[in-house]
Protein backbone atom coordinates (compact mmCIF):
# COMPACT_ATOMS: atom_id res chain seq x y z
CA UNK A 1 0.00 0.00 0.00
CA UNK A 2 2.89 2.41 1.14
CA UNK A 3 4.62 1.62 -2.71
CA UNK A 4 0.95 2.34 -4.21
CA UNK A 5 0.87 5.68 -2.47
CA UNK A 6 4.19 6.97 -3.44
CA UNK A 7 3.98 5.31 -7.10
CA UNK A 8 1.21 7.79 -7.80
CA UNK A 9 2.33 10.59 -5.57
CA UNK A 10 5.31 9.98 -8.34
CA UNK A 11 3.47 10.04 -11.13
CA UNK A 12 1.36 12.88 -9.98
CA UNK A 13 4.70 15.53 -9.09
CA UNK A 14 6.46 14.45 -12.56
CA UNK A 15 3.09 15.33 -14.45
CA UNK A 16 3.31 18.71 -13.09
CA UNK A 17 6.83 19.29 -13.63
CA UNK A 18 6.02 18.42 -17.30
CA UNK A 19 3.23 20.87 -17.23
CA UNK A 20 5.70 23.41 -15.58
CA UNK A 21 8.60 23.33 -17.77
CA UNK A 22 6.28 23.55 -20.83
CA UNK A 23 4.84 26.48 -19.46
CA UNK A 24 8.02 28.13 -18.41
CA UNK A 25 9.49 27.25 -22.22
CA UNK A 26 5.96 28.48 -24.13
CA UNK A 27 4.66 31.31 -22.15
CA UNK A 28 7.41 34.12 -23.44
CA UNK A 29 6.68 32.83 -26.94
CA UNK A 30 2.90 33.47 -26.11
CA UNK A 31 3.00 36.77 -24.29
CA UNK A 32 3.86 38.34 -27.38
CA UNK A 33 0.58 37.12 -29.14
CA UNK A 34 -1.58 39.43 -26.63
CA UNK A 35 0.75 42.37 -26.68
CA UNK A 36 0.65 42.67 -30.81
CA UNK A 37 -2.59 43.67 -30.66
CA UNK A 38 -1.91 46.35 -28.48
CA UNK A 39 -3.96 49.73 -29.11
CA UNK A 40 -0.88 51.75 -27.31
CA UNK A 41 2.70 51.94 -28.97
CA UNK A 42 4.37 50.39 -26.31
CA UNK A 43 5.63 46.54 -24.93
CA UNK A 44 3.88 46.10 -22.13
CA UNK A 45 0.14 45.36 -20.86
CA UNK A 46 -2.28 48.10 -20.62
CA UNK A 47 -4.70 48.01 -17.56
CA UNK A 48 -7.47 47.76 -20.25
CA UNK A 49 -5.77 44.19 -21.80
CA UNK A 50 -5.67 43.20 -18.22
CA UNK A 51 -9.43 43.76 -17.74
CA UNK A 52 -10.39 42.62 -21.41
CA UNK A 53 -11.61 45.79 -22.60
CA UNK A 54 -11.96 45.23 -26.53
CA UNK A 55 -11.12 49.29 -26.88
CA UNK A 56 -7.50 48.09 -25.30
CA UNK A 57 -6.89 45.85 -28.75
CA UNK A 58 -6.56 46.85 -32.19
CA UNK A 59 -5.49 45.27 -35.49
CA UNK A 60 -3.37 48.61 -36.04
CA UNK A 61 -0.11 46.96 -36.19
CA UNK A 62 -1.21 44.05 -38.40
CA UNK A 63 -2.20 46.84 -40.83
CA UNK A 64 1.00 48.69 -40.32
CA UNK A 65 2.72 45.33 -41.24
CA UNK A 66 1.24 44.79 -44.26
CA UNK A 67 1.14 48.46 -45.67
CA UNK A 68 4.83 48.87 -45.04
CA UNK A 69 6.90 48.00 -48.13
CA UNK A 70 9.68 47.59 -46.09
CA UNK A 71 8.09 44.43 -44.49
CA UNK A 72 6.63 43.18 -47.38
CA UNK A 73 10.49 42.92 -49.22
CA UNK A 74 11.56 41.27 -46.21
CA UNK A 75 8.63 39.26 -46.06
CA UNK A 76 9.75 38.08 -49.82
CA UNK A 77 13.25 37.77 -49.26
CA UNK A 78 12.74 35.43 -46.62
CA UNK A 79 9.89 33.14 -48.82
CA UNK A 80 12.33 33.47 -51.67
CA UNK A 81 15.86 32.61 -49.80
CA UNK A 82 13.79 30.05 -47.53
CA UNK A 83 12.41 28.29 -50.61
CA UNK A 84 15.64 27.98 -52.62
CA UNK A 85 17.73 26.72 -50.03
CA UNK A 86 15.25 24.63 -48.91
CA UNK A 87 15.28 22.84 -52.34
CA UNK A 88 19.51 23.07 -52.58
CA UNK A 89 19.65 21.47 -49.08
CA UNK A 90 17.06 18.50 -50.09
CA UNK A 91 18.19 17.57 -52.99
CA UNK A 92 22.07 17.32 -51.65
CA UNK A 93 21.00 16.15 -47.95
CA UNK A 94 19.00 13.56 -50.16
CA UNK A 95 21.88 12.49 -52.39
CA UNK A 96 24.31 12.64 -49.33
CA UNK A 97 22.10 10.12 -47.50
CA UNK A 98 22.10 7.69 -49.58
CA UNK A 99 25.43 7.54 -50.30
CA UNK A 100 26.40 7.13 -46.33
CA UNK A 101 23.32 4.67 -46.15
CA UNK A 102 26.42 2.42 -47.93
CA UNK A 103 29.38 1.20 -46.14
CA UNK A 104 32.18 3.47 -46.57
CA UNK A 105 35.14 4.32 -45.74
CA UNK A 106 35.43 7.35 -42.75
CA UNK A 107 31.72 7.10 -42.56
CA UNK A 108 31.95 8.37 -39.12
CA UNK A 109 33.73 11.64 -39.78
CA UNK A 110 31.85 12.27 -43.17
CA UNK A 111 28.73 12.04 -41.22
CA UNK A 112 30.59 14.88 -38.39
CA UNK A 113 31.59 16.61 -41.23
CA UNK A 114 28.14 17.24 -42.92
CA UNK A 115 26.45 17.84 -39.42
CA UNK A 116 28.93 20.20 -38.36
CA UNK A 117 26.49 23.49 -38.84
CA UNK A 118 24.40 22.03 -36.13
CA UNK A 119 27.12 21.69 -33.66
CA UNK A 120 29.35 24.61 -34.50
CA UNK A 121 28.09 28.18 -32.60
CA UNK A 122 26.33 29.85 -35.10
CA UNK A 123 28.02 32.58 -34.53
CA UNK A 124 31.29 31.16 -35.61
CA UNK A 125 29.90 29.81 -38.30
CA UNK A 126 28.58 33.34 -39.64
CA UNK A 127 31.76 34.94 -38.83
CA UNK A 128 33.58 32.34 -41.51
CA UNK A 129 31.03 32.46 -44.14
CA UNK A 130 30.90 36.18 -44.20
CA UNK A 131 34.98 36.10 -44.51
CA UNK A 132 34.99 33.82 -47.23
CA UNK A 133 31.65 34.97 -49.24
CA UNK A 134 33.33 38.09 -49.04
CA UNK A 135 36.65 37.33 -50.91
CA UNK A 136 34.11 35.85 -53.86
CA UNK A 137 31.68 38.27 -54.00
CA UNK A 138 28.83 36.78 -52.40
CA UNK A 139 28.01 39.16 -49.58
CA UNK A 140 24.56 40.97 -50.24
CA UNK A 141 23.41 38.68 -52.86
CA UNK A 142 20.38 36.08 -53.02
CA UNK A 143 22.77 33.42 -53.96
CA UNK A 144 24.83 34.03 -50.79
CA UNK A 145 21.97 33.88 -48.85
CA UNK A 146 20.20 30.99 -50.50
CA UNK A 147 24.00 29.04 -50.26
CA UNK A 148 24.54 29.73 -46.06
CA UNK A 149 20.96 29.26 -45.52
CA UNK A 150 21.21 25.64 -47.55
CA UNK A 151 24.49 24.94 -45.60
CA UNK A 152 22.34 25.14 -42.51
CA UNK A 153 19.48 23.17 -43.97
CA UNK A 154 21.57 20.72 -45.11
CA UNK A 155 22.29 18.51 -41.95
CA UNK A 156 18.25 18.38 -40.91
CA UNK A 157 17.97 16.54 -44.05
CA UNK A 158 20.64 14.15 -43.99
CA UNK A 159 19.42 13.26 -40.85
CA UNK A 160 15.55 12.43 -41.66
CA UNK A 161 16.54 10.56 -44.44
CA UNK A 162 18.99 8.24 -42.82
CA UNK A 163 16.37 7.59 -40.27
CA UNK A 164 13.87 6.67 -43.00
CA UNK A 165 16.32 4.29 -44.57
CA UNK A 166 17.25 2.86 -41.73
CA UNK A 167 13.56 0.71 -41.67
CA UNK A 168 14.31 0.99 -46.12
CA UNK A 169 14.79 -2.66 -47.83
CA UNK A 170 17.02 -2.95 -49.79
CA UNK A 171 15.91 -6.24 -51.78
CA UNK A 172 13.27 -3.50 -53.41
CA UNK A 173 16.04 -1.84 -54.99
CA UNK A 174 17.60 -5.67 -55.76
CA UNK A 175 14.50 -6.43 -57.21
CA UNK A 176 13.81 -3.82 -59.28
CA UNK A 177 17.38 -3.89 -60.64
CA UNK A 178 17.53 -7.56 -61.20
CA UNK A 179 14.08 -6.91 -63.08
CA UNK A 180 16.38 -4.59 -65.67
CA UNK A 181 14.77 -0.94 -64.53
CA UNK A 182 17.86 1.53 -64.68
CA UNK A 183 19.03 2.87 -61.66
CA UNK A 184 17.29 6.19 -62.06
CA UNK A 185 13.82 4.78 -62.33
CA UNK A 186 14.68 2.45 -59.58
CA UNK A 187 15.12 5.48 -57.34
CA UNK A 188 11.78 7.33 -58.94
CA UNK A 189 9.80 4.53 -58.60
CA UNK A 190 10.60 2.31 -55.54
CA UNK A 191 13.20 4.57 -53.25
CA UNK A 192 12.08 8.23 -53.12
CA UNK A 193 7.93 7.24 -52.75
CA UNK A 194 9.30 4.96 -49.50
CA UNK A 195 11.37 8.03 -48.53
CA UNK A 196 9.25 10.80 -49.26
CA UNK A 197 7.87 11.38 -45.66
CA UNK A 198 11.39 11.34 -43.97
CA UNK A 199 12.20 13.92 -47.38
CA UNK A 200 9.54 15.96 -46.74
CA UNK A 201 9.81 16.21 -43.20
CA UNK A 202 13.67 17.06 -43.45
CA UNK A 203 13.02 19.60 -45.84
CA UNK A 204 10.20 21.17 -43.76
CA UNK A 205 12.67 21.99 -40.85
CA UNK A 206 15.25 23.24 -43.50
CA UNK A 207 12.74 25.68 -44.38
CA UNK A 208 12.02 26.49 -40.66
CA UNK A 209 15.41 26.99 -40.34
CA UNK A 210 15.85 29.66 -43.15
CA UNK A 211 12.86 31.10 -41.91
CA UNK A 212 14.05 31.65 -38.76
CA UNK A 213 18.18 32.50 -39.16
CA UNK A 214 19.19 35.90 -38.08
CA UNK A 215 22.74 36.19 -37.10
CA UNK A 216 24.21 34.83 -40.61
CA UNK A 217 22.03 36.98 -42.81
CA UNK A 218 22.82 40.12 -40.34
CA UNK A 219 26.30 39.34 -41.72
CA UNK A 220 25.73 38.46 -45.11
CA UNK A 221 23.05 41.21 -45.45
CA UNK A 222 23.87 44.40 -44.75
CA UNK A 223 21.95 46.24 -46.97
CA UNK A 224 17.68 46.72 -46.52
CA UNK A 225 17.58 45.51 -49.81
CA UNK A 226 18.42 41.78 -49.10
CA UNK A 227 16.91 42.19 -45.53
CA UNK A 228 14.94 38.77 -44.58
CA UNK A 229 12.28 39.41 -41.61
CA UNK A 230 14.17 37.96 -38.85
CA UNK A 231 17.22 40.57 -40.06
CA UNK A 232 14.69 43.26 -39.97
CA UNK A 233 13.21 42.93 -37.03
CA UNK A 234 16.03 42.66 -35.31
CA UNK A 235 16.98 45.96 -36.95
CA UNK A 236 13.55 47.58 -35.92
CA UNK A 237 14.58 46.82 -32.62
CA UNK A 238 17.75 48.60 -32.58
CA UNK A 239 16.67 51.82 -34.74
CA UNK A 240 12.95 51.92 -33.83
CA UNK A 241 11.22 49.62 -31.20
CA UNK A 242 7.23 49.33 -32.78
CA UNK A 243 4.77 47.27 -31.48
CA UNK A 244 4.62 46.26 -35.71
CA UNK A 245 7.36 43.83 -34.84
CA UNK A 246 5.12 41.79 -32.32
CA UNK A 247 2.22 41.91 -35.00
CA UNK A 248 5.52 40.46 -37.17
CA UNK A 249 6.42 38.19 -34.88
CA UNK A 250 3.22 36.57 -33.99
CA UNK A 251 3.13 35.75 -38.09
CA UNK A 252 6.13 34.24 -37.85
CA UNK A 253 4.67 31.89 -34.66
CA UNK A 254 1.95 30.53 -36.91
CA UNK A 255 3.69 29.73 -39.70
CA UNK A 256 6.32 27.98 -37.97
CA UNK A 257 3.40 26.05 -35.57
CA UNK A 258 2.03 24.81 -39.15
CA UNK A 259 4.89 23.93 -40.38
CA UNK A 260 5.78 21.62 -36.96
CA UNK A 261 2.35 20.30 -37.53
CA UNK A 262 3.35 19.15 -40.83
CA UNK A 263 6.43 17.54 -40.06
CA UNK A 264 4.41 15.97 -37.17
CA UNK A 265 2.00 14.29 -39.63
CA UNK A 266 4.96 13.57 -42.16
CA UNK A 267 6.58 11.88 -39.62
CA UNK A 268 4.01 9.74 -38.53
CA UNK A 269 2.90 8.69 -42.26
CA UNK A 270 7.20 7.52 -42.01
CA UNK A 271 6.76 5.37 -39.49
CA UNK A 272 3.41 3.35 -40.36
CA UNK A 273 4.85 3.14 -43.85
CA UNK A 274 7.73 1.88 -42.53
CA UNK A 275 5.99 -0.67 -40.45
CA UNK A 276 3.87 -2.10 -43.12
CA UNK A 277 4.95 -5.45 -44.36
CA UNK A 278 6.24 -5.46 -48.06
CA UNK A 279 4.01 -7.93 -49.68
C-alpha cells in the first residue's frame, strides 16, 4: 500500500513538472501574441488588456505590417531565400544520404563533417562564411543567402533521411534492378515514394530553419535591400522599437506552428509506412 501511495504521488509531481517546464518554455513565446494587438505603442500590458476591454486591442499593427513596403520585401526575401535553399539542401542532404546509407570508408567523420552546422556556434559559423563569401563576391546577394541558408538546412535533411532508410529494404532496390529498370527509375519509382515522408519532413525543418536564421544573414546582409524578416526585425529593434514587430512576430509563430504540424503528420505517415509489411 505504502509503494501504491508513493507510485502515484510519483506520477502525480512528474506530471506537473512536465506541465511546468512547458509552461516556463511556451509562455514568453505566447506573451507576445496578446501584446501585438496592443492599441498603445508600447511593450507592455495596458490596464485595459488586463481587464479585457476590446477598446485596449486593435489590429493597427497588423495593418501597419502589411502596408509597409519595407516588411513586405523582407517578407519576400525570406519566402524566396527560404524556398531555394530549402530545395539546394534536399536535394544534396537527399543524395548525401544515400550515399552514407552504404558502407564506406570514414563514414563516421563524413557524417561529423556534414552535421557540423548544427554543432558549431552559429556565430562562428557566420563569422567564416561572411569572410569567405566576401573574398568571392557573395556578400549581399540572393545566392549568398540561398547558399549559407542551404548549408544550414543541409544537416536536418541528412538526418531524416537516414532515419527513413534505416527501416528501407534494400531487396526492393535488388529487385527492381535484377528486373532490368535503370538505376534512375529504380530510385523514382521504388526509393524516393518509400522516402518521401522522412524527405519531406527534413526539408520542412530546413525551411524552418531559413525562416528563422538571423545572425548569418545580419552578416551576409547588410543592406535593406536583401533584408529577410528575422534581419529586420532585429533591426527595428535597434533603430525603432514598434509594437509592428510583435504583429511580425506573432506571423512568424503561426507559420512555424504549421509547419511543426506538418512535419508531425509527415513523420508519422514515415513510421506506419515503414511498419507495413512489403508484400
Amino acid at each position: 500500500m505504502y509503494t501504491s501511495i508513493v507510485e502515484n504521488a510519483w506520477y502525480v509531481l512528474f506530471r506537473i513538472i512536465c506541465w511546468a517546464i512547458l509552461i516556463f518554455l511556451v509562455l514568453p513565446i505566447f506573451v507576445i501574441v496578446p501584446l501585438s494587438f496592443n492599441v498603445e505603442p508600447y511593450f507592455t500590458f495596458t490596464r485595459g488588456m488586463l481587464h479585457f476591454q476590446s477598446e485596449a486591442y486593435s489590429k493597427r499593427w497588423y495593418e501597419a505590417f502589411v502596408s509597409d513596403a519595407g516588411w513586405m520585401l523582407a517578407v519576400r526575401n525570406s519566402f524566396i531565400v527560404g524556398i531555394l535553399s530549402t530545395l539546394l539542401a534536399t536535394a544534396l542532404g537527399t543524395l548525401a544520404a544515400l550515399g552514407l546509407n552504404r558502407p564506406l570508408p570514414m563514414r563516421s567523420m563524413i557524417v561529423s563533417l556534414l552535421l557540423a552546422p548544427m554543432i558549431v556556434p552559429i556565430i562562428v559559423l557566420a563569422a567564416g562564411t561572411y569572410f569567405v563569401f566576401a573574398k568571392v563576391g557573395l556578400v549581399d546577394s540572393y545566392l549568398g543567402l540561398v547558399l549559407a541558408h542551404a548549408t544550414l538546412g543541409l544537416p536536418f535533411v541528412v538526418v531524416t533521411v537516414l532515419a527513413s532508410l534505416s527501416n528501407f529494404d534494400q531487396g526492393l532496390v535488388r529487385a527492381g534492378l535484377i528486373s532490368g529498370a535503370h538505376p534512375t527509375m529504380v530510385f523514382r519509382r521504388i526509393t524516393l515514394p518509400l522516402i518521401a515522408p522522412g524527405v519531406l519532413s527534413g526539408a520542412a525543418l530546413a525551411f524552418v530553419t531559413s525562416f528563422d536564421e538571423a545572425v548569418i544573414t545580419l552578416f551576409l546582409s547588410p543592406s535593406p535591400e536583401y533584408y529577410t524578416v528575422p534581419r529586420k526585425m532585429w533591426s527595428g529593434l535597434r533603430e525603432q522599437i514598434s509594437p509592428t514587430i510583435l504583429a511580425v512576430a506573432t506571423t512568424w509563430i503561426l507559420l512555424s506552428l504549421v509547419l511543426m504540424i506538418l512535419m508531425g503528420v509527415l513523420r508519422r505517415q514515415s513510421s506506419q509506412r515503414s511498419a507495413k509489411p512489403v508484400s
